[in-house]
Protein backbone atom coordinates (compact mmCIF):
# COMPACT_ATOMS: atom_id res chain seq x y z
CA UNK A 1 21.30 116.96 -58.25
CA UNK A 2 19.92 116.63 -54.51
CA UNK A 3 17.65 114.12 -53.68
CA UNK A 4 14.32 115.62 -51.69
CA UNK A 5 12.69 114.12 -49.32
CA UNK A 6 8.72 113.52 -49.26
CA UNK A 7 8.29 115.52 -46.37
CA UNK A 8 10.35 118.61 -48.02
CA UNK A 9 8.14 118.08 -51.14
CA UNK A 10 4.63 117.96 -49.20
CA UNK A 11 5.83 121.26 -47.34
CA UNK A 12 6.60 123.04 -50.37
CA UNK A 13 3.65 122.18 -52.19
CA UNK A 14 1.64 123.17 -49.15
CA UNK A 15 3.18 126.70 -49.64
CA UNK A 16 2.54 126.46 -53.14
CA UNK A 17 -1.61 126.09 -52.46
CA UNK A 18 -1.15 128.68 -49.57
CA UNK A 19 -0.38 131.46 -52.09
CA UNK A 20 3.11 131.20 -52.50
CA UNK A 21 4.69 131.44 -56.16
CA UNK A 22 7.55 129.90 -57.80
CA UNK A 23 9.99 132.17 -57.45
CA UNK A 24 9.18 132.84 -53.60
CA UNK A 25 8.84 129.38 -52.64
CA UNK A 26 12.52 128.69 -54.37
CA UNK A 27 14.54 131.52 -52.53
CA UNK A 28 13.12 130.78 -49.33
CA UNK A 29 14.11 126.74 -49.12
CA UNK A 30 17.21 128.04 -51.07
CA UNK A 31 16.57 125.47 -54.33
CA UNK A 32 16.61 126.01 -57.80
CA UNK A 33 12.90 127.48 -59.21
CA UNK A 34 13.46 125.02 -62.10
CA UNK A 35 12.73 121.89 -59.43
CA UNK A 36 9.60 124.04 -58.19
CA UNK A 37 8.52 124.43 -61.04
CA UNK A 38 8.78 120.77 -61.93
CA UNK A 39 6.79 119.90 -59.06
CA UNK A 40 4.32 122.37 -59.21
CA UNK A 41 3.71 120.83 -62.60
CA UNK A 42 3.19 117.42 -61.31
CA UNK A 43 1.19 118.71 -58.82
CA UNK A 44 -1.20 120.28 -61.18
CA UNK A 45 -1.37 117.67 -64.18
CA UNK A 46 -1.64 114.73 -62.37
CA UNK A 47 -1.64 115.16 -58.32
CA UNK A 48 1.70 113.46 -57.76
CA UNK A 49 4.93 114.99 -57.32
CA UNK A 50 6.59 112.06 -55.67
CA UNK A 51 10.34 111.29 -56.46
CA UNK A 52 10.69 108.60 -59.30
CA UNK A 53 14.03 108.14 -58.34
CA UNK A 54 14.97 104.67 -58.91
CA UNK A 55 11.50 103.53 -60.57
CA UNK A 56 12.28 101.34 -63.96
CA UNK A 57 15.59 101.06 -62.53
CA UNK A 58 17.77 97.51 -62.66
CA UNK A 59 18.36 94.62 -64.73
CA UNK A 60 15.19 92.62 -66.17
CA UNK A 61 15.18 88.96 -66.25
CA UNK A 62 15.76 87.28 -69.54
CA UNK A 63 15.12 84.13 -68.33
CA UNK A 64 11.98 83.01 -66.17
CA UNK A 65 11.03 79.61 -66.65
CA UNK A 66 12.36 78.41 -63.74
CA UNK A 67 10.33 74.98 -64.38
CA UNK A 68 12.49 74.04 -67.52
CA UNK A 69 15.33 73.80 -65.65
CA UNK A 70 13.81 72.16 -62.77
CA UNK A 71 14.39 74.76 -59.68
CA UNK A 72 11.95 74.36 -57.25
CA UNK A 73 10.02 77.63 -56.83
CA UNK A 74 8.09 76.73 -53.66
């Protein structure tokens, strides 16, 4: 699945509050309605259709107490 950019996002969305439906605003920038329709969603519920790509992402610590084993952390 393609990655969007903001800009992309803001535009569409700005079509989206101009009038434009789903189905319009996914055959003119050529993507599938079901990502539209995703971010439409956002848009409505909660005001943020930003990408989440990569958020919660990665390894957590399992150790932190870098004082025990006496690493500086200045």
């Amino acid at each position: 699945m393609p990655s969007y950019s903001q800009d992309f996002r803001d535009i569409v969305i700005n079509k989206y509050k101009a009038g434009f439906s789903e189905v319009e605003l996914s055959a003119f920038f050529d993507i599938d309605k079901r990502t539209v329709v995703s971010w439409i969603g956002l848009y409505n519920t909660t005001g943020d259709y930003s990408s989440k790509q990569g958020v919660g992402c990665g390894r957590v610590a399992s150790f932190t107490d870098k004082a025990l084993i006496g690493v500086n952390c200045t």
